[in-house]
Protein backbone atom coordinates (compact mmCIF):
# COMPACT_ATOMS: atom_id res chain seq x y z
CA UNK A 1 145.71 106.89 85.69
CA UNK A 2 142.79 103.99 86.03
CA UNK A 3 141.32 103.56 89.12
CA UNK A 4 141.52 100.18 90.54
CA UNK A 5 138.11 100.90 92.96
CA UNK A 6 136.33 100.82 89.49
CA UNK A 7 135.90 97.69 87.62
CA UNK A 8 134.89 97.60 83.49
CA UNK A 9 131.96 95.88 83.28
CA UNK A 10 131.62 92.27 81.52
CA UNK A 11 130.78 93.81 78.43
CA UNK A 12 134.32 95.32 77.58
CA UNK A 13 133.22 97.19 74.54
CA UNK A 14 129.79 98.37 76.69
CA UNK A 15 129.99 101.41 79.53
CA UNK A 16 130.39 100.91 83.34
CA UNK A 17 126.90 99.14 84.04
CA UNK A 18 128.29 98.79 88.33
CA UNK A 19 128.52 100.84 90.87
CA UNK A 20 131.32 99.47 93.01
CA UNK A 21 133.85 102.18 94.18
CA UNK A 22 131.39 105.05 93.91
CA UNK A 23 131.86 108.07 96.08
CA UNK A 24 130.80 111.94 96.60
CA UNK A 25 133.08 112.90 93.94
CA UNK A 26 131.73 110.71 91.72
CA UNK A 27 128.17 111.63 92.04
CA UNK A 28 129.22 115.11 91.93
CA UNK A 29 130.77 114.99 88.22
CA UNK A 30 127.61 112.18 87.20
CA UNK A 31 125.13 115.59 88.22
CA UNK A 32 127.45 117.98 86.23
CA UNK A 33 127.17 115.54 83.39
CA UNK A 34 123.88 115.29 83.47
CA UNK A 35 123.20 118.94 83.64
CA UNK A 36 125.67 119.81 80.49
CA UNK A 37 123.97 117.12 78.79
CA UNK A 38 120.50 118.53 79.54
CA UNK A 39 121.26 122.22 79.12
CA UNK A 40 124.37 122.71 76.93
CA UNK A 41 124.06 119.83 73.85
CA UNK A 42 124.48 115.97 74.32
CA UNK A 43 128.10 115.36 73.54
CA UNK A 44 129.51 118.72 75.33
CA UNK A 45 131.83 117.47 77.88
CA UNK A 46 133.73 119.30 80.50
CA UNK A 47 136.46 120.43 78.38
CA UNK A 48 134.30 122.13 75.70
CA UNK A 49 132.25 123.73 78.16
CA UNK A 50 135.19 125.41 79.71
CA UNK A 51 137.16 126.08 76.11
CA UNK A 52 140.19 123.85 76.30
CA UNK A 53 141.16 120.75 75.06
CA UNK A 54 141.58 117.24 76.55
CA UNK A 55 144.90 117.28 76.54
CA UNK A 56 145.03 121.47 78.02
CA UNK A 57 147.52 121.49 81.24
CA UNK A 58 146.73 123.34 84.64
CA UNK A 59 147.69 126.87 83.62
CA UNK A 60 145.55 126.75 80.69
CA UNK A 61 142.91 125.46 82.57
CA UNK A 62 142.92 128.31 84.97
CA UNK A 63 143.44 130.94 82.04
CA UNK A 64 139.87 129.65 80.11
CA UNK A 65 138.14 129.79 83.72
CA UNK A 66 138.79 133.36 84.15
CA UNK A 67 138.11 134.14 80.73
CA UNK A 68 134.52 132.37 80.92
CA UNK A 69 133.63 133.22 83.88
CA UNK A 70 133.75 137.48 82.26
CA UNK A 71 131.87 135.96 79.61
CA UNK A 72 129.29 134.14 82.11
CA UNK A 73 129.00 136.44 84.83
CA UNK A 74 125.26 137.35 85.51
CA UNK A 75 125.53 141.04 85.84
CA UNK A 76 127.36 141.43 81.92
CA UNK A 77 124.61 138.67 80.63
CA UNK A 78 121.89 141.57 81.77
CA UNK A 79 123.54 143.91 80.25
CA UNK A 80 123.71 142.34 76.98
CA UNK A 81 120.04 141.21 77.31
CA UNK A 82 119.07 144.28 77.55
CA UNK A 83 120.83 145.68 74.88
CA UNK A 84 120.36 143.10 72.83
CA UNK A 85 116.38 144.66 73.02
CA UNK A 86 117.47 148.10 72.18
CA UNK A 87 119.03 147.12 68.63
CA UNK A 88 116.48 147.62 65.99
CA UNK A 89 115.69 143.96 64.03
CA UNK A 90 117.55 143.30 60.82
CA UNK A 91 115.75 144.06 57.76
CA UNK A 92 115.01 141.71 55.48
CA UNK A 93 116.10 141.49 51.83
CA UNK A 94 112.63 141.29 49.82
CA UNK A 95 111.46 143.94 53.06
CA UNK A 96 110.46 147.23 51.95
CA UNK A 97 112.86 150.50 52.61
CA UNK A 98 110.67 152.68 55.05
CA UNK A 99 110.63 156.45 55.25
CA UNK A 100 113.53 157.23 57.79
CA UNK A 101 112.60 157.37 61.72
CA UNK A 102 113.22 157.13 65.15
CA UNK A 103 113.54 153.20 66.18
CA UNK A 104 111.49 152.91 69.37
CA UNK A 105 111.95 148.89 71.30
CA UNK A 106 110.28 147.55 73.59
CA UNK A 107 112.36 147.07 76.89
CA UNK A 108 112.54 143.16 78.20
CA UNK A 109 109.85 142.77 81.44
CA UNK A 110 111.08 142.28 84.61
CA UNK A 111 109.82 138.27 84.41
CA UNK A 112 111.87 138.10 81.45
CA UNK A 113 115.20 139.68 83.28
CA UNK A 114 114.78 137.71 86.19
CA UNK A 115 114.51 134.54 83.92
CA UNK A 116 117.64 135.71 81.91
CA UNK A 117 119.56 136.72 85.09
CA UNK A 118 118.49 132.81 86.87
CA UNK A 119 119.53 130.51 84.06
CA UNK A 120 122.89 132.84 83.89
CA UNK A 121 123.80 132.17 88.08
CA UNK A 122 123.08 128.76 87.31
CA UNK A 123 125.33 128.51 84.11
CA UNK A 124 127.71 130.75 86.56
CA UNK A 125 127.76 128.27 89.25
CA UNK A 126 128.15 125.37 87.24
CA UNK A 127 131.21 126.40 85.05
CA UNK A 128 132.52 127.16 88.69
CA UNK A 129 132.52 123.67 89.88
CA UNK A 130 133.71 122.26 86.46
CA UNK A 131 136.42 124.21 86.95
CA UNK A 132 137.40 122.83 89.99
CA UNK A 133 136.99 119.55 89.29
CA UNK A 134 139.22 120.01 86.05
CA UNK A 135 141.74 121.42 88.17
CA UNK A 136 141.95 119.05 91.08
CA UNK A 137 142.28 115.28 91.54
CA UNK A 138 138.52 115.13 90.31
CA UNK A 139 139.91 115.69 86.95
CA UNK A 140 141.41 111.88 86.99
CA UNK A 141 138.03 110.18 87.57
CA UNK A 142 136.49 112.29 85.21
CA UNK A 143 139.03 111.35 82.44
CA UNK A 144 138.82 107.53 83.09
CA UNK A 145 134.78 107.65 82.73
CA UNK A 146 135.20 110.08 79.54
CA UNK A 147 137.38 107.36 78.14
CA UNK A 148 135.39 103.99 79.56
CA UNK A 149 131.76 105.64 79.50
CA UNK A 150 129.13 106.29 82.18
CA UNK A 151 127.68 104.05 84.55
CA UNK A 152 123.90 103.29 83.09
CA UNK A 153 123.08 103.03 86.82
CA UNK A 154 125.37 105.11 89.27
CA UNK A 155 124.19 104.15 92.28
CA UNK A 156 120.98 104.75 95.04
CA UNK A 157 122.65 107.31 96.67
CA UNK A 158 123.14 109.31 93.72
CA UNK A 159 119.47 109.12 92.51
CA UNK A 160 118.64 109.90 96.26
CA UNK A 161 120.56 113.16 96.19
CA UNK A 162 119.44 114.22 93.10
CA UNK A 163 115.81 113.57 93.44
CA UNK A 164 115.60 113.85 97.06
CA UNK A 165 111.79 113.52 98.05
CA UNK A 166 110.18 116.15 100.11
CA UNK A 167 107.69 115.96 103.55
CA UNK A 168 105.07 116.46 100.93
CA UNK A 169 106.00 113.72 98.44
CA UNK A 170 106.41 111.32 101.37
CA UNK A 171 103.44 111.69 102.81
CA UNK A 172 101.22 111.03 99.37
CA UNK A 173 103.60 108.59 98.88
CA UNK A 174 102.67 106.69 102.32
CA UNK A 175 98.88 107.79 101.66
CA UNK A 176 99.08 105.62 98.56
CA UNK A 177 100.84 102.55 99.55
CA UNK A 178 98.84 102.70 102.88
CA UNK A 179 95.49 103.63 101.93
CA UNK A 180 95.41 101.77 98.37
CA UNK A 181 97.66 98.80 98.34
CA UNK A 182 97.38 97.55 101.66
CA UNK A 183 93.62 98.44 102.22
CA UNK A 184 93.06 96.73 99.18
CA UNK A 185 94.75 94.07 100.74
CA UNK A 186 93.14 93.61 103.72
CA UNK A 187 89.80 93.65 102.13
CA UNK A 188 90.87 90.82 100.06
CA UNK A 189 91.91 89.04 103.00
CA UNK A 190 89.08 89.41 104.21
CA UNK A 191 86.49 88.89 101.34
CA UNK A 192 88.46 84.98 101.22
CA UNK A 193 87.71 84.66 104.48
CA UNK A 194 84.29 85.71 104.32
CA UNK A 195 84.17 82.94 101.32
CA UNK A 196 85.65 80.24 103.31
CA UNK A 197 83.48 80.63 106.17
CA UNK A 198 80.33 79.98 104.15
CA UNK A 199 82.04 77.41 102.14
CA UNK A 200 83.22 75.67 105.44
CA UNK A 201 79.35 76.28 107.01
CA UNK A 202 77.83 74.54 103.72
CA UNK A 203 80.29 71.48 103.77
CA UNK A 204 79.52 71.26 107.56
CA UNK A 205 75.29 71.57 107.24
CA UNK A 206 75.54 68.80 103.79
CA UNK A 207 77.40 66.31 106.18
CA UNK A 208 75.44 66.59 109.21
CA UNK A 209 72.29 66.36 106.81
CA UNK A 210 73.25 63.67 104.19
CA UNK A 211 76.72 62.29 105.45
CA UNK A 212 78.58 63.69 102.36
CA UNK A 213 79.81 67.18 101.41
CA UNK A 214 78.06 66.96 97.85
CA UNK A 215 74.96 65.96 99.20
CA UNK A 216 74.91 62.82 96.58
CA UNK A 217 73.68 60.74 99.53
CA UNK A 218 69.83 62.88 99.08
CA UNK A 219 69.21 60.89 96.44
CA UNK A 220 65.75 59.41 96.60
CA UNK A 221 66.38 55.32 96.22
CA UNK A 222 70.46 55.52 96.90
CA UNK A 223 71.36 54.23 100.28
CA UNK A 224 67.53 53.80 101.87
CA UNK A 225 67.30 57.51 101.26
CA UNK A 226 63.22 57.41 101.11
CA UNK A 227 61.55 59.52 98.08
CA UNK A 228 60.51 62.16 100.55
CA UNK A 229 61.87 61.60 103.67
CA UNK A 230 60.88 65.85 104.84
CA UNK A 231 57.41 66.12 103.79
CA UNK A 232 56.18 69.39 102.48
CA UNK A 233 54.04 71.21 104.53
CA UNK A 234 51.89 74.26 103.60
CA UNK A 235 54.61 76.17 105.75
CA UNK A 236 57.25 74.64 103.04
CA UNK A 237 54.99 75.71 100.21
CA UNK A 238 55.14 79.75 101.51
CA UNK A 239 59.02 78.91 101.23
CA UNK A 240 58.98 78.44 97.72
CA UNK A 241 58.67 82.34 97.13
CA UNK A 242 61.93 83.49 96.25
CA UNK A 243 63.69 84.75 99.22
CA UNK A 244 65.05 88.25 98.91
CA UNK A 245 68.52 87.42 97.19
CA UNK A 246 67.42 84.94 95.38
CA UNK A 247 65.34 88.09 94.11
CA UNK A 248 68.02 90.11 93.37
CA UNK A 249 70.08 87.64 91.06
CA UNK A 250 67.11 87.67 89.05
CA UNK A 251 66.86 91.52 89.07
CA UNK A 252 70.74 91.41 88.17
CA UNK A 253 70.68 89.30 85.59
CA UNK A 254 67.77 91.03 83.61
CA UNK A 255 69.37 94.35 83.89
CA UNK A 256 72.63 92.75 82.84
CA UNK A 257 70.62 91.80 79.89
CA UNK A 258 68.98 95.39 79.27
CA UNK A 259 72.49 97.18 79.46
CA UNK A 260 74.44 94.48 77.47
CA UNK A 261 71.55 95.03 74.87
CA UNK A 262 71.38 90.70 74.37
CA UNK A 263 67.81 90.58 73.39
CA UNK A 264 68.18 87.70 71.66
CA UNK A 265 68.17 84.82 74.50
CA UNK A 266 66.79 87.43 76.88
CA UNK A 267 63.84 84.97 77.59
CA UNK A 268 65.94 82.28 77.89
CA UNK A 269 68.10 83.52 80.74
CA UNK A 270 65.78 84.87 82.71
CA UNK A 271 63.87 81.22 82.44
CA UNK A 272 67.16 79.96 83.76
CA UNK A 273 67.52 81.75 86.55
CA UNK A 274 64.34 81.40 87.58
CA UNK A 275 64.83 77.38 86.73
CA UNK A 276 67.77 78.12 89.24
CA UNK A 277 66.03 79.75 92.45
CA UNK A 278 63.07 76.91 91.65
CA UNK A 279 65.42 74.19 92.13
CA UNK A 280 66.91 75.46 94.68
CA UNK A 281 63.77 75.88 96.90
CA UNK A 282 61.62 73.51 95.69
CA UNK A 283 63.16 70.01 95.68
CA UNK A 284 62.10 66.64 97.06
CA UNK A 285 64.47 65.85 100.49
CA UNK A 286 64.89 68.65 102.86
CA UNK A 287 66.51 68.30 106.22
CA UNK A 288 67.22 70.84 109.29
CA UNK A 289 70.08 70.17 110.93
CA UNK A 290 71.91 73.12 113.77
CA UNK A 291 74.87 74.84 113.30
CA UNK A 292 77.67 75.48 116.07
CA UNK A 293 76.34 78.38 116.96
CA UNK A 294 72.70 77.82 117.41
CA UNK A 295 71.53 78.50 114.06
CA UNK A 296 69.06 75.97 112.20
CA UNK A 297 69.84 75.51 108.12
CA UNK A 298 68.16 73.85 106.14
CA UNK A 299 69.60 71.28 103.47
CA UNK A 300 67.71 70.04 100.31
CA UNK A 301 68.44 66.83 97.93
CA UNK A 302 70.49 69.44 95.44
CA UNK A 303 72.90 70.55 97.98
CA UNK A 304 71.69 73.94 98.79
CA UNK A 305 71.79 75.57 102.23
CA UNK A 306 69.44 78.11 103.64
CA UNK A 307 69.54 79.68 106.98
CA UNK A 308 66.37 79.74 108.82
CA UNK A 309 65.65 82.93 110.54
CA UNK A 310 62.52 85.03 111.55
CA UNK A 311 61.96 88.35 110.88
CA UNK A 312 60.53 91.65 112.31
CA UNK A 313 56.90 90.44 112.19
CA UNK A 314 57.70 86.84 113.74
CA UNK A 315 57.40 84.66 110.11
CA UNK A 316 59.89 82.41 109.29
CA UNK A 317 62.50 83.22 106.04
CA UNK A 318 64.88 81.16 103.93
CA UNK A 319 68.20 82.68 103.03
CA UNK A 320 70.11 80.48 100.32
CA UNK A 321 73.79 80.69 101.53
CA UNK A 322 75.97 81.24 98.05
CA UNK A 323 80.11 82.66 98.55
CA UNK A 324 80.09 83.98 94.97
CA UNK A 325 76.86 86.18 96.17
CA UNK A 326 79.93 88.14 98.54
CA UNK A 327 80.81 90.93 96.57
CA UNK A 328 84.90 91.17 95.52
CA UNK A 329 86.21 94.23 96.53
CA UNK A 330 88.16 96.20 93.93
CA UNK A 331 90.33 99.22 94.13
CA UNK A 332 87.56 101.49 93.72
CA UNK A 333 86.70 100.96 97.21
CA UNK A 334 90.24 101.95 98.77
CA UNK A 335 90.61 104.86 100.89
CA UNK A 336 93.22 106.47 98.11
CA UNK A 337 89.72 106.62 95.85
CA UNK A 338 87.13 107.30 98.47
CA UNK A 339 88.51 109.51 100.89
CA UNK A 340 88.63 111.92 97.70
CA UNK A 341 85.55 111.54 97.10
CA UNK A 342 84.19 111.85 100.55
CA UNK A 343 85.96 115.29 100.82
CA UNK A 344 84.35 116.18 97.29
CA UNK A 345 80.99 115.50 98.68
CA UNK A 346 81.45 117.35 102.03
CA UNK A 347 82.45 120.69 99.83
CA UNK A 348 79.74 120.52 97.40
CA UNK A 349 77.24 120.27 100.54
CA UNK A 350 78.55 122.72 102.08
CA UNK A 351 78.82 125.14 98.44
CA UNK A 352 75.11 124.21 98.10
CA UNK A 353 74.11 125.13 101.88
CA UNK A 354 75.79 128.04 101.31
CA UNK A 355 74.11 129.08 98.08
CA UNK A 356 70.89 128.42 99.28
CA UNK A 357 71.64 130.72 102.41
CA UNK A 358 72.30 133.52 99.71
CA UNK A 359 68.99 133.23 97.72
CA UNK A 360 67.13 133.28 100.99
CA UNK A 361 69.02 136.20 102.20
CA UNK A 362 68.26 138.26 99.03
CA UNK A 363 64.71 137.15 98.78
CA UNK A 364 63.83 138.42 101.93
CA UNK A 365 65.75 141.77 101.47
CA UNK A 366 63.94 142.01 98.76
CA UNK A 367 60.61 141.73 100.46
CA UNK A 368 61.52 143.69 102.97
């Protein structure tokens, strides 16, 4: 009566935990299963369902079918529902004895019907297939995983037909995995790349300036490095204004500050930051040196590298060049969270445009 397809699993004492030897019929009585468990009580099994016992042969089998099934059939499960709302409620024992009348119910909506009339085709349908199975070769496998226990996992083909995704759940399904986890990760791709340029174009301007990558070699007195080798000129002392990021990490840190609430040391940050974009324009060794591509950085004695460019009215800017000033991207910035949010926008334009239409249209009816 065991099936040889089906191996126990190591754990004699535990259910099937493999799937090997899994078929149709199998999934089929692992759905009924689930569905008696779900809708009839936990340890109802086949047998029960139908009104027999284990041990019941094939005629008695076919005897409690046809006996359910009058007992299941839709059509006499309307009847009795409705009925059932005719009766008058029982009375109560401490309930008070009312002068004698006519009992008038409420009949059962048609929502409620319908609801009664569904739940009986499926219970219908369901004692149908049991029967079936009970009465056919199905009834074998059925026995052996009554007696051994269900599979804790029966199987991707199972799960596949039971929960079968729609067109609608794979397409939010490929929005998501497309347009959140892999545009997430091509944007870190490319934010490390972005970082590894810079950090490559800094190495490359500190060796071509001082010979080393950490710019120890600026050192006024180490290696006939002379105390000021790049001389300051009044063009060098316009630099020393902070340059436009170097503005903004001060403007970041005190609102940091403000939010956070940390007055206490408040002063003493902002002097550090400040004590950070000094150093890192003013210092004593500065060198120029020329990119790959043309463009001229320049290089001080504490290892920082600005790029030299002009701007719209012809004057000459320093830009410190810092990888941790390139933003990380974060999930936020996916299309799964802004493509939402774009559409959001769009509509509430487009509700406001058309509100404002309306109040113009009724104030000029009105002065008309």
């Amino acid at each position: 009566m065991v099936s040889a397809k089906i191996p126990r699993s190591a754990n004699a004492a535990g259910p099937l935990t493999n799937n090997f030897g899994l078929n149709e019929p199998d999934y089929e009585i692992f759905r009924l299963r689930d569905e008696i468990v779900a809708f009839e009580g936990k340890d109802v099994t086949f047998y029960e369902f139908l009104g027999v016992k284990t041990s019941a042969p094939h005629e008695d089998i076919i005897k409690a079918h046809r006996r359910k099934s009058k007992q299941l059939h839709p059509d006499k499960v309307k009847q009795a529902f409705i009925a059932s709302r005719a009766k008058p409620p029982p009375k109560k024992r401490d309930q008070k004895v009312k002068k004698p009348g006519v009992y008038v119910s409420k009949p059962p909506s048609e929502k409620e019907i319908r609801d009664v009339v569904n739940k009986a085709n499926d219970r219908y349908a369901r004692l149908g297939v049991i029967a079936e199975i009970l009465k056919g070769p199905g009834r074998e496998r059925y026995d052996y995983f009554l007696a051994n226990g269900f599979p804790k996992w029966k199987g991707s083909g199972y799960y596949y037909n039971r929960f079968k995704p729609g067109l609608g759940t794979v397409l939010c399904g490929l929005f998501v995995l497309v347009g959140g986890v892999a545009h997430y990760v091509a944007m870190h791709l490319g934010w490390k790349r972005q970082r590894s340029f810079v950090e490559t174009y800094i190495r490359h301007a500190r060796r071509a300036a001082w010979g080393d990558d950490s710019a120890i070699g600026a050192i006024p007195g180490l290696n006939g490095v002379a105390a000021n080798p790049y001389p300051a000129t009044a063009q060098d002392e316009g630099a020393t204004t902070l340059n436009r990021r170097q503005k903004r990490l001060q403007e970041k840190e005190s609102k940091k500050e403000k939010e956070g609430g940390r007055l206490k040391g408040s002063k003493k940050g902002t002097e550090s930051v400040q004590a950070k974009a000094d150093s890192a324009v003013r210092s004593s060794a500065r060198k120029r040196v020329q990119a790959e591509n043309g463009k001229l950085l320049i290089v001080d004695s504490a290892g920082n590298v600005f790029l030299e460019e002009e701007n719209e009215n012809g004057e000459k800017e320093e830009y410190l060049l810092d990888p941790d000033e390139i933003p990380k991207p974060t999930i936020q910035q996916t299309l799964v969270f802004q493509l939402p949010l774009w559409l959001y926008s769009k509509a509430k334009n487009r509700f406001r445009l058309m509100f404002s239409n309306t109040e113009q249209g009724q104030a000029l009816g009105k002065d008309k």
